[in-house]
Structures are given as C-alpha cells and as structure tokens.
N, C-alpha and C. Protein backbone atom coordinates (compact mmCIF):
# COMPACT_ATOMS: atom_id res chain seq x y z
N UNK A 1 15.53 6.07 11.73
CA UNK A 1 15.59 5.09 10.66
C UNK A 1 14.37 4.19 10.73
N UNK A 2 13.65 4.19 9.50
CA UNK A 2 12.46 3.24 9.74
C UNK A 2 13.00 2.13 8.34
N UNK A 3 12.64 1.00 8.77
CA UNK A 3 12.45 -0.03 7.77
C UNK A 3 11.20 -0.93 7.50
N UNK A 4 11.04 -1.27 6.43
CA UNK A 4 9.60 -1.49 6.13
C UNK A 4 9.82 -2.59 4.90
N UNK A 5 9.51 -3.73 5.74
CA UNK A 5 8.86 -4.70 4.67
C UNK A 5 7.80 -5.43 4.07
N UNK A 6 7.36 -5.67 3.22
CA UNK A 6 6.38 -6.07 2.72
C UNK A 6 6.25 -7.19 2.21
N UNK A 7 4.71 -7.81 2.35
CA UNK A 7 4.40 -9.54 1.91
C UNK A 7 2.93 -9.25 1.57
N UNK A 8 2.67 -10.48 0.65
CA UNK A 8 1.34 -10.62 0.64
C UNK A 8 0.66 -10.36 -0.65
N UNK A 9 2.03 -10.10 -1.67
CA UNK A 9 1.43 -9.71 -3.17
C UNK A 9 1.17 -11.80 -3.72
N UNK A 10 0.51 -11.57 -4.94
CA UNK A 10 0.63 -12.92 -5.54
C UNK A 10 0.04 -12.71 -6.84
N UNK A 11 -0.84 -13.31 -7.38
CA UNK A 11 -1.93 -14.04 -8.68
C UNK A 11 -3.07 -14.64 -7.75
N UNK A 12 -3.51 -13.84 -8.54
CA UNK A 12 -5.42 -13.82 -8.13
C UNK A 12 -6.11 -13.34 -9.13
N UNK A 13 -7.20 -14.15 -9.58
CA UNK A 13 -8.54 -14.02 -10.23
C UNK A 13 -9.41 -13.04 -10.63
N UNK A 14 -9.23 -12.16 -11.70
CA UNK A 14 -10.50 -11.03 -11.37
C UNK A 14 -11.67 -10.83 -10.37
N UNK A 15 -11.89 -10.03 -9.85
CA UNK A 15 -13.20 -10.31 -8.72
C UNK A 15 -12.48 -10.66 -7.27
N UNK A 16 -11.08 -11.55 -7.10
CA UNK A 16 -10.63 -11.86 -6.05
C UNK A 16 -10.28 -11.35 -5.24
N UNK A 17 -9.25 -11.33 -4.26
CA UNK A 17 -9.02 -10.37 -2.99
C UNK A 17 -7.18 -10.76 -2.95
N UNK A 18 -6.88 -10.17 -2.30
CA UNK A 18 -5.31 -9.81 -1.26
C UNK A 18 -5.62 -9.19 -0.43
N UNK A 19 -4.48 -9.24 0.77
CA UNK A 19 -3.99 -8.65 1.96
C UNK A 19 -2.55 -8.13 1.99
N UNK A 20 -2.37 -6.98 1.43
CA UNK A 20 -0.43 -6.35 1.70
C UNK A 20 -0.14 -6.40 3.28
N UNK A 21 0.73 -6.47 3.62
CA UNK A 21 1.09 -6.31 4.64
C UNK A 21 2.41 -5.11 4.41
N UNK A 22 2.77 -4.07 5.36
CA UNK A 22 3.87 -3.55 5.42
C UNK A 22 4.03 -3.74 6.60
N UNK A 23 5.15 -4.18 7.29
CA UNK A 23 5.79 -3.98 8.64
C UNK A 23 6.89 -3.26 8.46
N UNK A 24 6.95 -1.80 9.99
CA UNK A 24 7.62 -1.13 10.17
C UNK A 24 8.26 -1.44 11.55
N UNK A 25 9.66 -1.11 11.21
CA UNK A 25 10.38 -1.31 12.27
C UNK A 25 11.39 0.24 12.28
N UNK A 26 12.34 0.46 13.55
CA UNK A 26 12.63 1.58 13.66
C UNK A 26 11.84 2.79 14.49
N UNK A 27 11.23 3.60 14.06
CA UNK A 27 10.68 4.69 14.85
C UNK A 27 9.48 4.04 14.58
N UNK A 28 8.68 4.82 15.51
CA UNK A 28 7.29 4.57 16.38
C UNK A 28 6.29 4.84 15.09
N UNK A 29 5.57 4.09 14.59
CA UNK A 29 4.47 3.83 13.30
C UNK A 29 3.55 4.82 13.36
N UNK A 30 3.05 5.27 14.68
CA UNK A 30 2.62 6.43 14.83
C UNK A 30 3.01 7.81 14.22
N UNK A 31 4.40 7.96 14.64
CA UNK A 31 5.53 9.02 13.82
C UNK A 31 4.84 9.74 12.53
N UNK A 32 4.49 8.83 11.49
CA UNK A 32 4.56 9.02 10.05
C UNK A 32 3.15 7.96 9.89
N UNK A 33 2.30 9.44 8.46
CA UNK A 33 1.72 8.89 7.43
C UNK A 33 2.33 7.36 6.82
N UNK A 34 1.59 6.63 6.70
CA UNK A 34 1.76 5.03 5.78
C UNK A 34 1.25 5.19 4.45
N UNK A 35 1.60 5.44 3.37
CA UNK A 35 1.21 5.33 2.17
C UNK A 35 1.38 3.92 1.27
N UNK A 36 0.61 4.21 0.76
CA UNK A 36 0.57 2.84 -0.83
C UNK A 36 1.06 3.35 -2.07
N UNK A 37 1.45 2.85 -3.20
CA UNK A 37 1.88 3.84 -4.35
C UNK A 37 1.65 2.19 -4.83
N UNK A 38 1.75 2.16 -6.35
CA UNK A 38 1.82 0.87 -7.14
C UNK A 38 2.44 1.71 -8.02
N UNK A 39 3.06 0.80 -9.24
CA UNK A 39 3.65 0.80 -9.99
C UNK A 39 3.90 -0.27 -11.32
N UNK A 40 3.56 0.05 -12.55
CA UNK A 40 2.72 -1.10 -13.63
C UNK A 40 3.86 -1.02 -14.71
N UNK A 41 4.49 -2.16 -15.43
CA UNK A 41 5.66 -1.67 -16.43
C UNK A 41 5.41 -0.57 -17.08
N UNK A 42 6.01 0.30 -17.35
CA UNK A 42 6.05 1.43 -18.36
C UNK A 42 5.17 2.36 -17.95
N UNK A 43 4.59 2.47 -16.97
CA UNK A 43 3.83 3.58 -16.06
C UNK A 43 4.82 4.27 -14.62
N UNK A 44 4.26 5.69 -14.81
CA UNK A 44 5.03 6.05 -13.47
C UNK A 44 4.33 5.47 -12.12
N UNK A 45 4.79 5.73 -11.38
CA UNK A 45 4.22 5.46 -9.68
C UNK A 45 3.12 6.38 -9.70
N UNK A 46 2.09 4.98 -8.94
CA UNK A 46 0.76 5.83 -8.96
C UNK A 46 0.34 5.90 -7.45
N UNK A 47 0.02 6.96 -7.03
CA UNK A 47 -0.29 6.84 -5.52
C UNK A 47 -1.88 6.33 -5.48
N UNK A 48 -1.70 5.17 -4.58
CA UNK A 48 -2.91 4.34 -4.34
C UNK A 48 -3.80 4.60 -2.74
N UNK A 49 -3.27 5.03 -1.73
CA UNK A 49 -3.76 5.34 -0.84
C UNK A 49 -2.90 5.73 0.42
N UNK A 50 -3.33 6.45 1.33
CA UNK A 50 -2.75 6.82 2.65
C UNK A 50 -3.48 7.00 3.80
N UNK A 51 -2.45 6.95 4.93
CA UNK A 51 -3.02 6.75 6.34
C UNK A 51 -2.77 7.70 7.49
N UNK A 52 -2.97 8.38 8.38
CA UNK A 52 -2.15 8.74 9.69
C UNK A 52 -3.38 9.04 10.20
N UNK A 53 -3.12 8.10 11.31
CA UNK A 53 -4.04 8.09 12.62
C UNK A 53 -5.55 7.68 12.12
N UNK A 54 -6.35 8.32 12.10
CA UNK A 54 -7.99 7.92 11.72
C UNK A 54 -7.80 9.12 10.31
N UNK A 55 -7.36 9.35 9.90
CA UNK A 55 -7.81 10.08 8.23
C UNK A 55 -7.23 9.35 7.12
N UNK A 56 -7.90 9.08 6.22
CA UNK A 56 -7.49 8.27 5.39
C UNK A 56 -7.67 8.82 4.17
N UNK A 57 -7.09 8.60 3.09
CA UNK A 57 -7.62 9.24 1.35
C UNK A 57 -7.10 7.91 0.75
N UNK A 58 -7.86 7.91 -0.53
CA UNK A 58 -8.01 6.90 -1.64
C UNK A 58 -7.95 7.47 -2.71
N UNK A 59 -6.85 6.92 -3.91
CA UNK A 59 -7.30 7.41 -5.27
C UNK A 59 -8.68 6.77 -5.89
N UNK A 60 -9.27 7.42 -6.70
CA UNK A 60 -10.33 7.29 -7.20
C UNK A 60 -10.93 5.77 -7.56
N UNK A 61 -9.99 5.30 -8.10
CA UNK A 61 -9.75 4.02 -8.76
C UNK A 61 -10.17 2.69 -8.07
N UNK A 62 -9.60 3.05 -6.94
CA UNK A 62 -10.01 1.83 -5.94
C UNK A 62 -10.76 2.11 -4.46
N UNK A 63 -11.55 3.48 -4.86
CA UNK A 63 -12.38 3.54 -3.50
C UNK A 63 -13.37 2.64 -3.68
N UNK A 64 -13.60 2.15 -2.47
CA UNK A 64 -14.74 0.94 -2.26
C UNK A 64 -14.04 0.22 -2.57
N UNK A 65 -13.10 -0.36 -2.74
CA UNK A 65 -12.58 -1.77 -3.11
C UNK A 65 -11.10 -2.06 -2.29
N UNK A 66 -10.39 -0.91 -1.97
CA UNK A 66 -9.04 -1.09 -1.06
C UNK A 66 -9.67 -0.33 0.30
N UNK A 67 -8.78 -1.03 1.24
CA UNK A 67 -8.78 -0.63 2.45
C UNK A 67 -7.88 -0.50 3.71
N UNK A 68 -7.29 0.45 4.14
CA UNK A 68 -6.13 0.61 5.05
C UNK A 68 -6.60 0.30 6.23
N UNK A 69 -6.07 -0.49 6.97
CA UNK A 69 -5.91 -1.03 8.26
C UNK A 69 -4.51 -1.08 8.85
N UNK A 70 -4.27 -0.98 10.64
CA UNK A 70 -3.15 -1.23 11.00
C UNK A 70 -2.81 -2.29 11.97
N UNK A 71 -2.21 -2.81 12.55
CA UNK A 71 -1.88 -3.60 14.02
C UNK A 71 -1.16 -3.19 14.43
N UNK A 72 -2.06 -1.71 15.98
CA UNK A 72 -0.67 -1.28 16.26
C UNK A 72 0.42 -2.05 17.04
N UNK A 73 -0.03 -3.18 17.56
CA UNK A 73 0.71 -4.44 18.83
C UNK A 73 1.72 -5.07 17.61
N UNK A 74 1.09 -5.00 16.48
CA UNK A 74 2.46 -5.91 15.45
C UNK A 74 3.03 -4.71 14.58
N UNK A 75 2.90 -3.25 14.47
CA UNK A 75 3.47 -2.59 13.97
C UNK A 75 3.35 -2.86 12.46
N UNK A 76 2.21 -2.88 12.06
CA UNK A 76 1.69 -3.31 10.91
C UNK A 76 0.91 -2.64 10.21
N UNK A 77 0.77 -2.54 9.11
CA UNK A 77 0.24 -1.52 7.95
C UNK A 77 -0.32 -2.82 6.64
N UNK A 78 -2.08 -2.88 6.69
CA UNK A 78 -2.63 -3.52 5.71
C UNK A 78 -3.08 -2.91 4.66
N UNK A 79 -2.71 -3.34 3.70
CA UNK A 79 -3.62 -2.67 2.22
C UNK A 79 -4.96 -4.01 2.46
N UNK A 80 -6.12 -4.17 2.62
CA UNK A 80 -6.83 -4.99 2.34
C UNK A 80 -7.44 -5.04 0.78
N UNK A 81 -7.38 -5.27 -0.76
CA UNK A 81 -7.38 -5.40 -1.92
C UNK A 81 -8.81 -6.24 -2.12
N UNK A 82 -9.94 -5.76 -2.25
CA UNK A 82 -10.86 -6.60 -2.93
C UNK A 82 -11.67 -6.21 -4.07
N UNK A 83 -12.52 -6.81 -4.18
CA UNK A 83 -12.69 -7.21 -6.27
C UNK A 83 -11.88 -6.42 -7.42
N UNK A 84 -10.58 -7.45 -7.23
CA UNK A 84 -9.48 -6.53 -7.47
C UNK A 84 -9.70 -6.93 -9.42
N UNK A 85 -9.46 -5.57 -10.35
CA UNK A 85 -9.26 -5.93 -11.84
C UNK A 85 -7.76 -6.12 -12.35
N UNK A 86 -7.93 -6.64 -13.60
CA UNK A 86 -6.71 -6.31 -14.32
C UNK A 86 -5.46 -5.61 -14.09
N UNK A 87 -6.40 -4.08 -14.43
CA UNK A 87 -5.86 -2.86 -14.25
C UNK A 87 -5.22 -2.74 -12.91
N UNK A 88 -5.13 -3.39 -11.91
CA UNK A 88 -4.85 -3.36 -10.60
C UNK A 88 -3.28 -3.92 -10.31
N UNK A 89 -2.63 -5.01 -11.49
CA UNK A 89 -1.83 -5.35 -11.62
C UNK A 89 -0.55 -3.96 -11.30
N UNK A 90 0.40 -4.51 -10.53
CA UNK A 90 1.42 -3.58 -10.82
C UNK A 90 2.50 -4.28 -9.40
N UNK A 91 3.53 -3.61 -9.16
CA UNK A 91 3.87 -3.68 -7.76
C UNK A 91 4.05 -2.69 -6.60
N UNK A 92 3.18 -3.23 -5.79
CA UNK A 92 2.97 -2.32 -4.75
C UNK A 92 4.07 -1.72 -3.43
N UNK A 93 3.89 -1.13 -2.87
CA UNK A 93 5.34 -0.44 -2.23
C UNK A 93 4.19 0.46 -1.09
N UNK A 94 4.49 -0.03 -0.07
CA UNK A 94 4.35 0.82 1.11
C UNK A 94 5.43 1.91 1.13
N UNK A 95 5.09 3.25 2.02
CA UNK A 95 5.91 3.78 2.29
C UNK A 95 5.44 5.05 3.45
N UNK A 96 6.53 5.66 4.38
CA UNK A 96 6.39 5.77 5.72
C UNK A 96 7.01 7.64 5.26
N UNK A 97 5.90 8.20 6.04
CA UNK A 97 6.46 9.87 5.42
C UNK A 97 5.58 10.81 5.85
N UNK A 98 5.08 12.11 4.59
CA UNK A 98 3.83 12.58 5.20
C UNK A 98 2.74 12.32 4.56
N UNK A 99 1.31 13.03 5.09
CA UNK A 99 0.38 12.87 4.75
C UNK A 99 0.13 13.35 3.42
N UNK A 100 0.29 12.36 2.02
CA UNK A 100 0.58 13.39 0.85
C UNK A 100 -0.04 11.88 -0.35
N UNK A 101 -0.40 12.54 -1.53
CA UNK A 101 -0.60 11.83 -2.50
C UNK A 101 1.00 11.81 -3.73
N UNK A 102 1.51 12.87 -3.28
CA UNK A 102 3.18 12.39 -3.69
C UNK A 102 4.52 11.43 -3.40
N UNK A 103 4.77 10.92 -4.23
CA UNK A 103 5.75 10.38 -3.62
C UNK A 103 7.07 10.61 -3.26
N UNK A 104 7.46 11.66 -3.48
CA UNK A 104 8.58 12.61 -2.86
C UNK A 104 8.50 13.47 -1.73
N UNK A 105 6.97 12.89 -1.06
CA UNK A 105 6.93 13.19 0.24
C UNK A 105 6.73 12.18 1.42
N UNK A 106 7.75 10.68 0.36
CA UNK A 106 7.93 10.13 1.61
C UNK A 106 9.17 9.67 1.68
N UNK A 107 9.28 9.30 2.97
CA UNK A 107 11.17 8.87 3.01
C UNK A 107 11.41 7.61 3.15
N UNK A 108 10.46 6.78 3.41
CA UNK A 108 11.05 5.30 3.60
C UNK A 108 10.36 4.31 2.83
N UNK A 109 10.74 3.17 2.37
CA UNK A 109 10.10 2.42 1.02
C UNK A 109 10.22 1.14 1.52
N UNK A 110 8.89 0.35 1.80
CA UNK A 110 9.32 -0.80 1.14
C UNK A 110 9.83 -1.37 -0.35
N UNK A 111 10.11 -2.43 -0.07
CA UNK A 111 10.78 -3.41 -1.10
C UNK A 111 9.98 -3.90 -2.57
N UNK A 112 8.37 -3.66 -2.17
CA UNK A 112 7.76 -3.98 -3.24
C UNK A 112 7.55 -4.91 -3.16
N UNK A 113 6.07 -5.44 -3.22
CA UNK A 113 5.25 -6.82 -4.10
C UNK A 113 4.45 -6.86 -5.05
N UNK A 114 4.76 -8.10 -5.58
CA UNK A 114 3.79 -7.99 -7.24
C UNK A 114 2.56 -8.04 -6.87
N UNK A 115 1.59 -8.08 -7.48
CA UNK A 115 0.15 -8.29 -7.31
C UNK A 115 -0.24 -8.80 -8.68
N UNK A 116 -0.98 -9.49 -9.40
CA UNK A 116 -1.05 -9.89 -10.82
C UNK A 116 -2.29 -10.67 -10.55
N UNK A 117 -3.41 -9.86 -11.80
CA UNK A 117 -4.63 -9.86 -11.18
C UNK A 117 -5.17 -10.07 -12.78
N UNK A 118 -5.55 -11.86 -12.54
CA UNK A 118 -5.66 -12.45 -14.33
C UNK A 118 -7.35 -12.23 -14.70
N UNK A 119 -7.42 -11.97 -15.89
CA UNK A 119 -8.99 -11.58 -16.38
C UNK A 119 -9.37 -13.44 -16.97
C-alpha cells in the first residue's frame, strides 16, 4: 500500500515558478516509477512527466521548464515548475506505478493540486 500526498499547487504569474511536492508513504519510493499527469476542466489527463531511479522523460510541452527531483531521507517526489504559462493551469496529481506515459499504468494517486498560472 503506498499513499501519496501532495502540496505546493497555488496562483502564480506568467513567467513564475512552483515546487509540487508528492510524499510517499507505505512501500519503499524506490519500488515504483513517480509520475506527474495534470488535468485542465474539460480536458482528459495529460501525462506531464516521470521518474525511476536516474531516467527521466518529459512531455514535450514543458521540457526545459519542469523538473523531477527526489528526497530520498524525506521520501519525497518534486515537480520543480518554472516559467510556467497559462496553458500550464490544470491540477496536478502525482502518481506511484510503472515507468509509462499512461495513466493506467499507475496504481497509486495523489489527491491533486491546483496550479493557476494568470497571464
């Protein structure tokens, strides 16, 4: 059983920055790929990025501008978010699974934070 919560969404400025945080608790963070997915009203879930161990992938959209980091001593999973647009708006959702740009290849979800990113 892994559980995974998340902080760190808000309102920020075109051009500005965030920090997601996901914390996992339960099995060993190592275990499982860490993924990102967002999600924008009336759009499906978009996979935004993933992690396991040192390999990483990015959707197109926000390479050069997002960045996965972890703390393995705090069991922690960062989206780092900078010169974030508009279009960036949605709510974001960690999640703990495999190494995949789908999201039916993962099994555990955070809770979701907004992100709202004003022009």
């Amino acid at each position: 059983q892994v559980q995974l919560v998340e902080s760190g969404g808000g309102l920020v400025q075109a051009g500005g920055s965030l920090r997601l945080s996901c914390a996992a608790s339960g099995r060993t963070f190592s275990s499982y790929a860490m993924g990102w997915f967002r999600q924008a009203p009336g759009k499906e879930r978009e996979f935004v990025a993933v992690r396991k161990g040192g390999i990483t992938a990015y959707t197109d959209s926000v390479k050069g501008r997002f960045t996965i980091s972890r703390d393995n001593a705090k069991n922690t999973e960062y989206l780092q978010m900078d010169s974030l647009k508009p279009e960036d708006t949605a709510v974001y959702y960690c999640a703990a699974g495999q190494y995949s740009v789908k999201s039916s290849d993962y099994d555990y979800w955070g809770q979701g934070t907004q992100v709202t990113v004003s022009s």
